[in-house]
PDB file of N, CA and C in Angstrom:
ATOM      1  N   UNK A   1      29.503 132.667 128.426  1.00  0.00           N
ATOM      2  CA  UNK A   1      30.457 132.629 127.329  1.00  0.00           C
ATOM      3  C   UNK A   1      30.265 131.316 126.564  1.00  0.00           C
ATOM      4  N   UNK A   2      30.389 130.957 124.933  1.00  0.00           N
ATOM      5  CA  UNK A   2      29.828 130.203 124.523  1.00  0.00           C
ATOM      6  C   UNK A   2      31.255 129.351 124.506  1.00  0.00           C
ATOM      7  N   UNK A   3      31.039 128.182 124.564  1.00  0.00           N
ATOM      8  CA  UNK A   3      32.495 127.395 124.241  1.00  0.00           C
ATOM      9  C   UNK A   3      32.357 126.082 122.875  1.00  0.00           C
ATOM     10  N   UNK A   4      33.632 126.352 122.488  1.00  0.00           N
ATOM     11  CA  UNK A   4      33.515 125.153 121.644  1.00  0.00           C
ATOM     12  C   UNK A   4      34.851 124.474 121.949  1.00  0.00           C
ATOM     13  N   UNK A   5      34.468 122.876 121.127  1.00  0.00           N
ATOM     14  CA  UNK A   5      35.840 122.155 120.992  1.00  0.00           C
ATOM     15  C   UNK A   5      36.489 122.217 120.568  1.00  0.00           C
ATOM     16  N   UNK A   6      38.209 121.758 120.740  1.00  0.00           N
ATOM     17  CA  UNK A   6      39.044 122.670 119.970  1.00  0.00           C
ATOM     18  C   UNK A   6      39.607 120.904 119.043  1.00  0.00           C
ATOM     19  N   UNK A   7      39.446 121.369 118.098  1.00  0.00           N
ATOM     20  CA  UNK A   7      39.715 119.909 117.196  1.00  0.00           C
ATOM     21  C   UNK A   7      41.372 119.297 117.346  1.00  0.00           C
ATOM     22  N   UNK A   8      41.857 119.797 117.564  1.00  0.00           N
ATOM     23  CA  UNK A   8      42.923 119.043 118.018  1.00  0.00           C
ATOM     24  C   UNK A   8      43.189 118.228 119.057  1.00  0.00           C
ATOM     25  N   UNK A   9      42.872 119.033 120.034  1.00  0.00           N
ATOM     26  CA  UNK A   9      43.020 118.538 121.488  1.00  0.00           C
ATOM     27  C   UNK A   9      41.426 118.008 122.422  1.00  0.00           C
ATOM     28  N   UNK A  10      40.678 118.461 121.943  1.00  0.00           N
ATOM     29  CA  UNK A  10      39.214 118.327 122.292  1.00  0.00           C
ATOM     30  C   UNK A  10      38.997 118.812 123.623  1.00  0.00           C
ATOM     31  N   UNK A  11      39.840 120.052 123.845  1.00  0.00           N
ATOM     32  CA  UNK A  11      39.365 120.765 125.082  1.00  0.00           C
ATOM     33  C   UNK A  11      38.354 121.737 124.734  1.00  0.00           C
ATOM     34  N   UNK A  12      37.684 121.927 125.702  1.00  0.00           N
ATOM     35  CA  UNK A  12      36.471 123.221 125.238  1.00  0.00           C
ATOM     36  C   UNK A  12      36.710 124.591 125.860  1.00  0.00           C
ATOM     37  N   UNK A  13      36.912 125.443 124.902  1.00  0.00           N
ATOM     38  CA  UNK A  13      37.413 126.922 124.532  1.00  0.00           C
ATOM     39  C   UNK A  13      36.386 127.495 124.241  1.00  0.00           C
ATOM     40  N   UNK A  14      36.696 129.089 125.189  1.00  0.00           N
ATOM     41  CA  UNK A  14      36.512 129.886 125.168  1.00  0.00           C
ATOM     42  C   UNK A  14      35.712 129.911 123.279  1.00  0.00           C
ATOM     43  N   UNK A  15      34.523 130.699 122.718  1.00  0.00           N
ATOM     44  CA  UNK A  15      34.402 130.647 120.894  1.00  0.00           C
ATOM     45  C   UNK A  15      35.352 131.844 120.589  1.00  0.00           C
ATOM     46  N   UNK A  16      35.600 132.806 121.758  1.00  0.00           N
ATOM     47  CA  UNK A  16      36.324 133.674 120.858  1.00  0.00           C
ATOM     48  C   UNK A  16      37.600 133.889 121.379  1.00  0.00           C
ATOM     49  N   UNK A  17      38.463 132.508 121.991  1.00  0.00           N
ATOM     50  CA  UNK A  17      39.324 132.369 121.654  1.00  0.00           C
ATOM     51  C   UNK A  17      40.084 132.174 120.219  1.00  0.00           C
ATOM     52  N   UNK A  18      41.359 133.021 120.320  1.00  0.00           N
ATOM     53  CA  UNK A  18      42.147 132.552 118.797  1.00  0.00           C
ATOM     54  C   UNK A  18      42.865 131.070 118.732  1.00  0.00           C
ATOM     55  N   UNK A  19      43.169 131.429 119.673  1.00  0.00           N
ATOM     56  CA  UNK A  19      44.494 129.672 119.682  1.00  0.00           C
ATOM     57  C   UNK A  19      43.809 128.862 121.062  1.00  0.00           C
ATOM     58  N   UNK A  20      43.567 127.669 121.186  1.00  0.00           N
ATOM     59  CA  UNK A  20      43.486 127.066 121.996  1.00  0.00           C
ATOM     60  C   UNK A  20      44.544 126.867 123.352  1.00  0.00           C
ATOM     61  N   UNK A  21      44.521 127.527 124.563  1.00  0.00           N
ATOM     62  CA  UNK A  21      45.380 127.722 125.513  1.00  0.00           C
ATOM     63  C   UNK A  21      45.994 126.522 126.064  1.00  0.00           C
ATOM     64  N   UNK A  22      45.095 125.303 125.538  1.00  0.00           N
ATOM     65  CA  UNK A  22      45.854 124.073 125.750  1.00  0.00           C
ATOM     66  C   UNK A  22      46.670 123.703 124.649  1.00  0.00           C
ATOM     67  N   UNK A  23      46.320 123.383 123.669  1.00  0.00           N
ATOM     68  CA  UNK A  23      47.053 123.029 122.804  1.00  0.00           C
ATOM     69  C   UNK A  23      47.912 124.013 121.658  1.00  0.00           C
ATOM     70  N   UNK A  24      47.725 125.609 122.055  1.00  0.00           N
ATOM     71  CA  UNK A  24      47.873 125.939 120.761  1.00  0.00           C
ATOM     72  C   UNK A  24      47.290 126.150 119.254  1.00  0.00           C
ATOM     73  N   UNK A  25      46.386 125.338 119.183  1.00  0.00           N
ATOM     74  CA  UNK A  25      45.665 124.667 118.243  1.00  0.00           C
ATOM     75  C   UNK A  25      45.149 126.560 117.239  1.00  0.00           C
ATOM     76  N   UNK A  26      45.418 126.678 116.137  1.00  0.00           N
ATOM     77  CA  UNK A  26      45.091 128.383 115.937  1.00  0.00           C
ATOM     78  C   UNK A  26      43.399 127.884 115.453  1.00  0.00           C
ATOM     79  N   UNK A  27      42.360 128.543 116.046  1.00  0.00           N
ATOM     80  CA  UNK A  27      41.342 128.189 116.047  1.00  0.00           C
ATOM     81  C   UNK A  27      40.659 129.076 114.813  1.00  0.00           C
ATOM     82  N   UNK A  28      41.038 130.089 114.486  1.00  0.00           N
ATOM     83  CA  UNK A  28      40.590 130.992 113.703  1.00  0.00           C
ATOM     84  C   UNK A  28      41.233 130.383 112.254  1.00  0.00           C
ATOM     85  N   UNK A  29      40.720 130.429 110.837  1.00  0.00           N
ATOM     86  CA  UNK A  29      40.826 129.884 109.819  1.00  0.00           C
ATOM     87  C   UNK A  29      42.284 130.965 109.191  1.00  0.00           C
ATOM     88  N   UNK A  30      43.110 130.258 108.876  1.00  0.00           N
ATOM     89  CA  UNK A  30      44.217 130.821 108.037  1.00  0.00           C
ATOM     90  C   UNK A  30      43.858 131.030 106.803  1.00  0.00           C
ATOM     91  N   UNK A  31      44.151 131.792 106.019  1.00  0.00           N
ATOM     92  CA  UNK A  31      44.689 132.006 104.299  1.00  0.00           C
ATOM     93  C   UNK A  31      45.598 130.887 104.138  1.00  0.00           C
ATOM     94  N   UNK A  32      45.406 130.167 102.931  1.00  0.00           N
ATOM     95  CA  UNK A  32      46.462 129.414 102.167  1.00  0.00           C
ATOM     96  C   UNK A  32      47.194 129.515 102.536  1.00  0.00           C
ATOM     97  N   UNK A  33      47.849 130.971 102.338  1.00  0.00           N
ATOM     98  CA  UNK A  33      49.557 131.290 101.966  1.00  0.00           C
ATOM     99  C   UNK A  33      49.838 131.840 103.900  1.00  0.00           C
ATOM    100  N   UNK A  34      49.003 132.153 104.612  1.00  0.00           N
ATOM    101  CA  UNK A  34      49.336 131.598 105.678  1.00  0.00           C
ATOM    102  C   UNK A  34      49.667 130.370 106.550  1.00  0.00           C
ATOM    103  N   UNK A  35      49.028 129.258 106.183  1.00  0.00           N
ATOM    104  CA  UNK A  35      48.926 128.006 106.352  1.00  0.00           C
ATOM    105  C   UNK A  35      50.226 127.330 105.993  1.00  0.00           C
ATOM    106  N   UNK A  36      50.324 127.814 104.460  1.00  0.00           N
ATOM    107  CA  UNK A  36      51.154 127.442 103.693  1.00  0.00           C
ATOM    108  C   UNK A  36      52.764 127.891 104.729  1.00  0.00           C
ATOM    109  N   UNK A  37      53.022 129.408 104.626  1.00  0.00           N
ATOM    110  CA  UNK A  37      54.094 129.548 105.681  1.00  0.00           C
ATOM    111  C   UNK A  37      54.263 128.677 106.939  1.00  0.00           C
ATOM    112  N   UNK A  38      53.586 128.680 107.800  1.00  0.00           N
ATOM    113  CA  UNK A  38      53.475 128.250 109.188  1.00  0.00           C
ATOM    114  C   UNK A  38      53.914 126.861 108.540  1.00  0.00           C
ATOM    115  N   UNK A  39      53.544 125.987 107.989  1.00  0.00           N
ATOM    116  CA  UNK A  39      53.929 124.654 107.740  1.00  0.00           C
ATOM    117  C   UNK A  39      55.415 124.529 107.239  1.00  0.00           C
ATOM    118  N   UNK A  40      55.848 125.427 106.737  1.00  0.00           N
ATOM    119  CA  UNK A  40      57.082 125.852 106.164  1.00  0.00           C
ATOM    120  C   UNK A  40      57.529 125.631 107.348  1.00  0.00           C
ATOM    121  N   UNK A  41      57.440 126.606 108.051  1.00  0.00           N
ATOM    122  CA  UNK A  41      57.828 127.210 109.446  1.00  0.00           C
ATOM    123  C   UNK A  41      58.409 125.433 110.267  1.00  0.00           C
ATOM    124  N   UNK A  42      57.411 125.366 110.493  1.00  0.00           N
ATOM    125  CA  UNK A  42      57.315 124.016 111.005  1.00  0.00           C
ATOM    126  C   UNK A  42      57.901 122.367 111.086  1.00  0.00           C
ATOM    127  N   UNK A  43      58.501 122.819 109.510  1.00  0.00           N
ATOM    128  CA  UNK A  43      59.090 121.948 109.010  1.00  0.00           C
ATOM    129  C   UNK A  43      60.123 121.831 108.634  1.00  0.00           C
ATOM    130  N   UNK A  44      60.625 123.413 108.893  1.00  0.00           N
ATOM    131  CA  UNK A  44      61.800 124.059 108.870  1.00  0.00           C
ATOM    132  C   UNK A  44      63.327 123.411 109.640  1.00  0.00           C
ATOM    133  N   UNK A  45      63.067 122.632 110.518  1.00  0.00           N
ATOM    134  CA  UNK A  45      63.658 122.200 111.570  1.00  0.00           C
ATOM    135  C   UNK A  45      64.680 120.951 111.045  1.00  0.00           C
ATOM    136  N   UNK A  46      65.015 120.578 112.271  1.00  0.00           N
ATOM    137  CA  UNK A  46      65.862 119.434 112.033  1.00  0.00           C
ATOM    138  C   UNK A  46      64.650 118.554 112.908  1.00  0.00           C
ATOM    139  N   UNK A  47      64.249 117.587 112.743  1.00  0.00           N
ATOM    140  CA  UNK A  47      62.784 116.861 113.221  1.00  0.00           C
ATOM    141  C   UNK A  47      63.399 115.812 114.352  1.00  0.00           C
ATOM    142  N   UNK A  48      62.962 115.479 115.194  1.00  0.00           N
ATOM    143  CA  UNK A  48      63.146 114.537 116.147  1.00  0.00           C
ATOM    144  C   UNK A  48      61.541 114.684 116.727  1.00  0.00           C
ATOM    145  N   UNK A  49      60.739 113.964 117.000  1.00  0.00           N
ATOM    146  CA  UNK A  49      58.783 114.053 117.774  1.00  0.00           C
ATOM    147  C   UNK A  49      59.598 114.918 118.754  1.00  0.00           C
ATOM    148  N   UNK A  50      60.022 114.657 119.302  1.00  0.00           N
ATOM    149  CA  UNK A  50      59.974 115.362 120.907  1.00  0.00           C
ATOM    150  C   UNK A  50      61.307 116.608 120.871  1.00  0.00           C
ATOM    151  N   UNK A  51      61.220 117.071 119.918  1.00  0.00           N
ATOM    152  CA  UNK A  51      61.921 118.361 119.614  1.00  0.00           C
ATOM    153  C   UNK A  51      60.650 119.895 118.933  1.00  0.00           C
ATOM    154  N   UNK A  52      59.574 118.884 118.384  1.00  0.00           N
ATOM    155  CA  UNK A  52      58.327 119.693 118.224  1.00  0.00           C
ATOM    156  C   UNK A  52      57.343 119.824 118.985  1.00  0.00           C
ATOM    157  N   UNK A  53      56.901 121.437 118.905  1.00  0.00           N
ATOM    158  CA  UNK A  53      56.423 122.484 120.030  1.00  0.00           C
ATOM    159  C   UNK A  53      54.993 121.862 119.712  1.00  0.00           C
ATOM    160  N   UNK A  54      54.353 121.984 120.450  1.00  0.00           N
ATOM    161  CA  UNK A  54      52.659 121.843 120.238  1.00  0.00           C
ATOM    162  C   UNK A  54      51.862 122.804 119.078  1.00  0.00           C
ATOM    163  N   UNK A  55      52.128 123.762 119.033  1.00  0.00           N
ATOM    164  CA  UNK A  55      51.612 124.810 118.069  1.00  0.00           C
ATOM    165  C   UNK A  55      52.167 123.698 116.295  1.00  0.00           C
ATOM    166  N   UNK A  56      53.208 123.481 116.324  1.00  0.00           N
ATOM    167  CA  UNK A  56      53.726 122.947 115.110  1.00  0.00           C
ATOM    168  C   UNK A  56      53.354 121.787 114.958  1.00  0.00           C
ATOM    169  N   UNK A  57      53.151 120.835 116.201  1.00  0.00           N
ATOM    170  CA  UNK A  57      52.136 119.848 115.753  1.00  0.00           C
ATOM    171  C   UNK A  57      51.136 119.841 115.443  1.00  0.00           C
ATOM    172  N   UNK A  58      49.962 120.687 115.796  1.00  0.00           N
ATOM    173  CA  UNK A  58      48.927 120.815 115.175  1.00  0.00           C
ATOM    174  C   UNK A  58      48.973 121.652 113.727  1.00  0.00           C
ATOM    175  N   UNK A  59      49.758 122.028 113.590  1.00  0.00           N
ATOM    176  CA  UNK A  59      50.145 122.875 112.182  1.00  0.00           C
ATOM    177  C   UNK A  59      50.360 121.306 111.438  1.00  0.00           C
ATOM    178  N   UNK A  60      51.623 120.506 111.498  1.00  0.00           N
ATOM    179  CA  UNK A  60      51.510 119.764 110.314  1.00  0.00           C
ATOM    180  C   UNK A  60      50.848 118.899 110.948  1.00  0.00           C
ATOM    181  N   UNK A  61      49.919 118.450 111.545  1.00  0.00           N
ATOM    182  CA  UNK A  61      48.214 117.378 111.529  1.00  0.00           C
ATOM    183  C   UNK A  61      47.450 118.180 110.590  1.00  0.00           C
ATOM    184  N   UNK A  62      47.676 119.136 110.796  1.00  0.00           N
ATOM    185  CA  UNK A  62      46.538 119.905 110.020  1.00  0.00           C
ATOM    186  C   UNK A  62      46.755 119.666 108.216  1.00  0.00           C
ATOM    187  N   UNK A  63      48.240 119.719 107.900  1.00  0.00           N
ATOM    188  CA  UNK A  63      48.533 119.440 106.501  1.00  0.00           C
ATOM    189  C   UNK A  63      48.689 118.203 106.036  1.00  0.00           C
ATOM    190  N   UNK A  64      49.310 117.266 107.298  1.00  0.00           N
ATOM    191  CA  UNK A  64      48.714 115.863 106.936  1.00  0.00           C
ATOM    192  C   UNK A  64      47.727 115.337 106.395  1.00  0.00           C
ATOM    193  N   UNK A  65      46.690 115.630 107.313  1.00  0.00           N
ATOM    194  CA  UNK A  65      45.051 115.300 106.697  1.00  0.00           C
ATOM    195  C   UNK A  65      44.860 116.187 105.955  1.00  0.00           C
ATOM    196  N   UNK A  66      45.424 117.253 105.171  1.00  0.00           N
ATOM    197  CA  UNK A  66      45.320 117.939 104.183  1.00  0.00           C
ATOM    198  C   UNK A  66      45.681 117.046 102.676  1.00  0.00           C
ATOM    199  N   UNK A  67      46.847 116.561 103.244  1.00  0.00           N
ATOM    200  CA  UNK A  67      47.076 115.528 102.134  1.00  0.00           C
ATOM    201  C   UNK A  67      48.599 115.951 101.835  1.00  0.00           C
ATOM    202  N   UNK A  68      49.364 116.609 102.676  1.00  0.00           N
ATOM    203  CA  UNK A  68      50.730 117.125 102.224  1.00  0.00           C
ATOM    204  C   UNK A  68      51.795 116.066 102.606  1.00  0.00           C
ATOM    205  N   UNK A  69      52.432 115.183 101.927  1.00  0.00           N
ATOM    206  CA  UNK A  69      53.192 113.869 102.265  1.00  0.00           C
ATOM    207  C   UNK A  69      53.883 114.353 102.732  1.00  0.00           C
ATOM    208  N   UNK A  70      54.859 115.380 103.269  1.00  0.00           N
ATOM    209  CA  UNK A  70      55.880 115.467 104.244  1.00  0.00           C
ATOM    210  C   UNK A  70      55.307 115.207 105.568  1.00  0.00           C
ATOM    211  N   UNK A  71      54.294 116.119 105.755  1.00  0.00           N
ATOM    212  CA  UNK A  71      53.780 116.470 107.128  1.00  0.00           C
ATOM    213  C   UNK A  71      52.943 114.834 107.583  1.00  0.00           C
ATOM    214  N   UNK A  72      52.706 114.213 106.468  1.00  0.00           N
ATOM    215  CA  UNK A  72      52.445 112.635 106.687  1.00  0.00           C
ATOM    216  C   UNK A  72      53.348 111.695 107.236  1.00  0.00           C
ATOM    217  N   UNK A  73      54.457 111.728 106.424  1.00  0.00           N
ATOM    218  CA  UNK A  73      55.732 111.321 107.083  1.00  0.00           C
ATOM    219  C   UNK A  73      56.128 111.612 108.476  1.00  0.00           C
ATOM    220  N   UNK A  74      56.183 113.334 108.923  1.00  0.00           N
ATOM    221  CA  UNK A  74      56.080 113.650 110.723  1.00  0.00           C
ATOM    222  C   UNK A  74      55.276 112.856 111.337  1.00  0.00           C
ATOM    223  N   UNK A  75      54.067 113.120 110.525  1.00  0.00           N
ATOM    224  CA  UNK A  75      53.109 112.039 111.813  1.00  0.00           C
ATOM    225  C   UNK A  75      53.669 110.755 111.623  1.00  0.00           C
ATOM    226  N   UNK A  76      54.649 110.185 111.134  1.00  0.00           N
ATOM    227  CA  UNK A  76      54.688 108.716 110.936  1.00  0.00           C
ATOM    228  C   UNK A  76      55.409 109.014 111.921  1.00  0.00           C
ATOM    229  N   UNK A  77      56.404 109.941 112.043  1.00  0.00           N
ATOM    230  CA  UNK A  77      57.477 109.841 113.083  1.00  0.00           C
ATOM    231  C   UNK A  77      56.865 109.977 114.561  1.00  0.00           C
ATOM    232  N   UNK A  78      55.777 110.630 114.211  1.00  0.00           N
ATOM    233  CA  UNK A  78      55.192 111.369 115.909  1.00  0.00           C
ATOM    234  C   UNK A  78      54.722 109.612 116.550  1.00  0.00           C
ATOM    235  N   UNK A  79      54.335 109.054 116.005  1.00  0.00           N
ATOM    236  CA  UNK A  79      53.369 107.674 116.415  1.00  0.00           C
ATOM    237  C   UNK A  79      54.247 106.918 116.478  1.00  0.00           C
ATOM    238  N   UNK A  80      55.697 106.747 115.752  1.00  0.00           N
ATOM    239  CA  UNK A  80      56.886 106.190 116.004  1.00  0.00           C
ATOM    240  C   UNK A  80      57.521 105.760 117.187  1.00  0.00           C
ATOM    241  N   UNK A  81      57.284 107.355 117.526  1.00  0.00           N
ATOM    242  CA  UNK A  81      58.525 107.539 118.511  1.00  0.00           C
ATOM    243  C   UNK A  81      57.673 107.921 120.090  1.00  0.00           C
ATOM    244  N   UNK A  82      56.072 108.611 119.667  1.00  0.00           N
ATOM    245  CA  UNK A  82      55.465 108.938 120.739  1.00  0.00           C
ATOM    246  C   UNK A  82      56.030 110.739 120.771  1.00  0.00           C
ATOM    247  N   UNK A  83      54.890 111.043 121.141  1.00  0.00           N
ATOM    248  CA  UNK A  83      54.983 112.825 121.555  1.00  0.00           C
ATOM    249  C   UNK A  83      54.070 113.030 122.194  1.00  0.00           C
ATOM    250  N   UNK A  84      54.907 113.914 123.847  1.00  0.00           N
ATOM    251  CA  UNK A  84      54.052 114.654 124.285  1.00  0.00           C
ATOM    252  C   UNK A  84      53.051 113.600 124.709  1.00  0.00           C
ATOM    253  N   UNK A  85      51.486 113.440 124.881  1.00  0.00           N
ATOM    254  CA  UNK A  85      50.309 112.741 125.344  1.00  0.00           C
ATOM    255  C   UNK A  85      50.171 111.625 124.284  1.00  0.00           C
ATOM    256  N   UNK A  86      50.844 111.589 123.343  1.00  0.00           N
ATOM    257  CA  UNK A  86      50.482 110.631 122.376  1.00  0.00           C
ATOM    258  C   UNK A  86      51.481 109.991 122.302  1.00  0.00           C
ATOM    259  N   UNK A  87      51.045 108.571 122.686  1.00  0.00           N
ATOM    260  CA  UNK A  87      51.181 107.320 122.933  1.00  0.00           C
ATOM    261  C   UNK A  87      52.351 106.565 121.136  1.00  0.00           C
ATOM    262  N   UNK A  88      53.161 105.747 121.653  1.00  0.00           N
ATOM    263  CA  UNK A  88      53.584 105.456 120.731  1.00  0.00           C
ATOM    264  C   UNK A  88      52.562 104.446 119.764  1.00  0.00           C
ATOM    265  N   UNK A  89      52.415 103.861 118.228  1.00  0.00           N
ATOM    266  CA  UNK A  89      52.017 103.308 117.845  1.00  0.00           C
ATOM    267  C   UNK A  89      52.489 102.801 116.652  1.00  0.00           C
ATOM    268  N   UNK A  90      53.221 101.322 116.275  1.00  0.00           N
ATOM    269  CA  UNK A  90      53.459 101.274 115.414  1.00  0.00           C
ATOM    270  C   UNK A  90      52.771 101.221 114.338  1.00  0.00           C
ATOM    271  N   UNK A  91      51.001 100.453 114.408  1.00  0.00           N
ATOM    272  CA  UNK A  91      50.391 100.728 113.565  1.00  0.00           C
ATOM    273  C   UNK A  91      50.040 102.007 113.089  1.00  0.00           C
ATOM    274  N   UNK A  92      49.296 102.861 113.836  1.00  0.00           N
ATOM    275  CA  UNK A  92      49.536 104.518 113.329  1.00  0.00           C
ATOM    276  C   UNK A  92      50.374 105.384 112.291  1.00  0.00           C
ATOM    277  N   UNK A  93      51.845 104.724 112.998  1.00  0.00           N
ATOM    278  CA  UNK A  93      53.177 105.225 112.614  1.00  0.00           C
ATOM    279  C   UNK A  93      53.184 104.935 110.886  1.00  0.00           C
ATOM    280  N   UNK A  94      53.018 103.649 110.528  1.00  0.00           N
ATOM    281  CA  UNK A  94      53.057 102.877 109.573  1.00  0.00           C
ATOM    282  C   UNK A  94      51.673 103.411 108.318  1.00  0.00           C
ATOM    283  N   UNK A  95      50.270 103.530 109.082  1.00  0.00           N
ATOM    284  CA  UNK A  95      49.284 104.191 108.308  1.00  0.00           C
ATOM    285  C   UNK A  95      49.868 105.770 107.748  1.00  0.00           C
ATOM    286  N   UNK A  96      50.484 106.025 108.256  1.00  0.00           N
ATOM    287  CA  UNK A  96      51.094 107.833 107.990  1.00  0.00           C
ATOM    288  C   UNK A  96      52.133 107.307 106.703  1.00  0.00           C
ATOM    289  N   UNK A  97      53.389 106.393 107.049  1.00  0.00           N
ATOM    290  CA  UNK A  97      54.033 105.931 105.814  1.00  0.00           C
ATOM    291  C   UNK A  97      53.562 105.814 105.040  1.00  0.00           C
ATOM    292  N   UNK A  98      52.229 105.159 105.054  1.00  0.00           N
ATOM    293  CA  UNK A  98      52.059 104.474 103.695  1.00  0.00           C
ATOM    294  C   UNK A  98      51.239 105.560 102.754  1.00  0.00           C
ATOM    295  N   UNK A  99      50.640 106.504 103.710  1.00  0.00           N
ATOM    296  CA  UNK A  99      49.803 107.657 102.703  1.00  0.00           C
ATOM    297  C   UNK A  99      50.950 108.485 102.411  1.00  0.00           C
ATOM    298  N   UNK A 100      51.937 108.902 102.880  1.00  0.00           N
ATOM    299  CA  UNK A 100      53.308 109.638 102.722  1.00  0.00           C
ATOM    300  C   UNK A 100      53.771 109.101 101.225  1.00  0.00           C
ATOM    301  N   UNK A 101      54.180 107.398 101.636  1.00  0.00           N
ATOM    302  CA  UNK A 101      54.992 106.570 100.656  1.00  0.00           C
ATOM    303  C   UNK A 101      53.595 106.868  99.298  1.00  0.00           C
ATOM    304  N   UNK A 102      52.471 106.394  99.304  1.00  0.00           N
ATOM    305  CA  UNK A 102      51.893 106.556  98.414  1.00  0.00           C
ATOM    306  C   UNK A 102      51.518 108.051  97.332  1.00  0.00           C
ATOM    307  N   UNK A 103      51.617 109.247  98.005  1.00  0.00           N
ATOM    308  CA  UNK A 103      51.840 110.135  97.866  1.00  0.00           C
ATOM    309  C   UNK A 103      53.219 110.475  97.215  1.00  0.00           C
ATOM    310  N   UNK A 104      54.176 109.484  97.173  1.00  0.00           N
ATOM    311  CA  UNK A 104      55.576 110.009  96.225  1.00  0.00           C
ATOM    312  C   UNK A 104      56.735 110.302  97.168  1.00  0.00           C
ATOM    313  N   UNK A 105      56.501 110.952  98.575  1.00  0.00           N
ATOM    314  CA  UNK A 105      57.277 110.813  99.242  1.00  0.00           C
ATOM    315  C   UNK A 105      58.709 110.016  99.490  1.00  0.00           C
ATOM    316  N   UNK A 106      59.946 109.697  98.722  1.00  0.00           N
ATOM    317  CA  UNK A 106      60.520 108.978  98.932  1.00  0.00           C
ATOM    318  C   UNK A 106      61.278 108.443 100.493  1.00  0.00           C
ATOM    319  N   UNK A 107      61.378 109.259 101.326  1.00  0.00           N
ATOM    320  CA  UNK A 107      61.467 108.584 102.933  1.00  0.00           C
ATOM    321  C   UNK A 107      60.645 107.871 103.492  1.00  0.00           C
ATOM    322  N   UNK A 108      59.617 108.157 103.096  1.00  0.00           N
ATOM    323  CA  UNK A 108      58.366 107.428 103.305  1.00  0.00           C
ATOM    324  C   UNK A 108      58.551 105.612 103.337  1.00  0.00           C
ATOM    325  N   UNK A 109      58.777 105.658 101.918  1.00  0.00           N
ATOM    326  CA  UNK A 109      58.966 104.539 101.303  1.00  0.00           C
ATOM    327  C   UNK A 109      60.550 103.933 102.051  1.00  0.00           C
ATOM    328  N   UNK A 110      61.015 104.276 102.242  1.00  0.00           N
ATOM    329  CA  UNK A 110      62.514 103.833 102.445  1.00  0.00           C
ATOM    330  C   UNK A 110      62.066 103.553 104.062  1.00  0.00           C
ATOM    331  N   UNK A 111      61.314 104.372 105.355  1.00  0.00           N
ATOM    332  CA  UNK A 111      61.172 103.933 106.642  1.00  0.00           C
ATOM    333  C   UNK A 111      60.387 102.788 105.782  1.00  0.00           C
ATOM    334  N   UNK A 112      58.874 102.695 105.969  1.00  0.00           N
ATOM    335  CA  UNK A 112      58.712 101.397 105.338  1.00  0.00           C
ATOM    336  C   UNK A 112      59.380 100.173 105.173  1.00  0.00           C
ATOM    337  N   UNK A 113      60.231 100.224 103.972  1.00  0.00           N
ATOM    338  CA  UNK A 113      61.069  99.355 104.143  1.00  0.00           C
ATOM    339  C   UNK A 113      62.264  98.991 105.118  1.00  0.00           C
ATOM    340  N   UNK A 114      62.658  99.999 105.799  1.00  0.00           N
ATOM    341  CA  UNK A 114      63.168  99.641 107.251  1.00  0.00           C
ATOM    342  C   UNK A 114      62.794  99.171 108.123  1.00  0.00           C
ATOM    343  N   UNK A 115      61.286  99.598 108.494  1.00  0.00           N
ATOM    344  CA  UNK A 115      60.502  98.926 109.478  1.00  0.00           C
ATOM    345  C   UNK A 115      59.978  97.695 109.025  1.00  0.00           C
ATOM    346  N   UNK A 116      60.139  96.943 108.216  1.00  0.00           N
ATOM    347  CA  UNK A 116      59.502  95.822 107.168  1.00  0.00           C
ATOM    348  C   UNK A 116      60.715  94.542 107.871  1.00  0.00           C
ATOM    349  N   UNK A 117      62.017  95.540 107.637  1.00  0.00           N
ATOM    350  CA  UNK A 117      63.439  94.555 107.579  1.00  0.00           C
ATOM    351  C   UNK A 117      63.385  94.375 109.394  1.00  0.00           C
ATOM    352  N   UNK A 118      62.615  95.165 110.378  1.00  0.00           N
ATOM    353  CA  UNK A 118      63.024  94.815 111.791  1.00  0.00           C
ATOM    354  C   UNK A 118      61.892  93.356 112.302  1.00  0.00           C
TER     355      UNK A 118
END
């Protein structure tokens, strides 16, 4: 059976797996307006890092580095606060603000300046 890595998590899967059994990770390529939902989906919530499922983290990483400033902002929070295997980081946390904040994001900009004032 041929395996590949699964870009999220860098476990090696099954190729014709759909979702990565470790992480969730949906390995098979979405439509836009699929993508587009699921991130909806995802973001749908009331946010706390450690209130989000693994499947939804790799959903907004995925729109982060897409370039979508909300899902930039989560990751600011995920590196914040720490989730799951990932380690807290304030520098991290802060690189996510600032592409968020630069992006127009106004929370962005406002943690920023909170974390500036500690």
């Amino acid at each position: 059976m041929k395996k590949i890595k699964c870009p999220c998590c860098g476990k090696r899967v099954g190729a014709d797996e759909e979702n990565c059994p470790n992480c969730f990770f949906k390995l098979t390529p979405n439509t836009p307006e699929e993508e587009e939902t699921l991130l909806r989906k995802a973001l749908g919530g009331i946010f706390t890092p450690m209130s989000y499922f693994s499947a939804d983290f790799a959903i907004i990483r995925r729109a982060a580095k897409a370039g979508n400033a909300e899902a930039q902002y989560r990751m600011g929070d995920v590196y914040l606060d720490g989730f799951e295997n990932i380690p807290k980081s304030l520098r991290k946390a802060k690189a996510w603000y600032k592409k968020s904040a630069k992006a127009g994001y106004a929370p962005a900009a406002e943690r920023l300046q909170m974390l500036k004032e500690k």
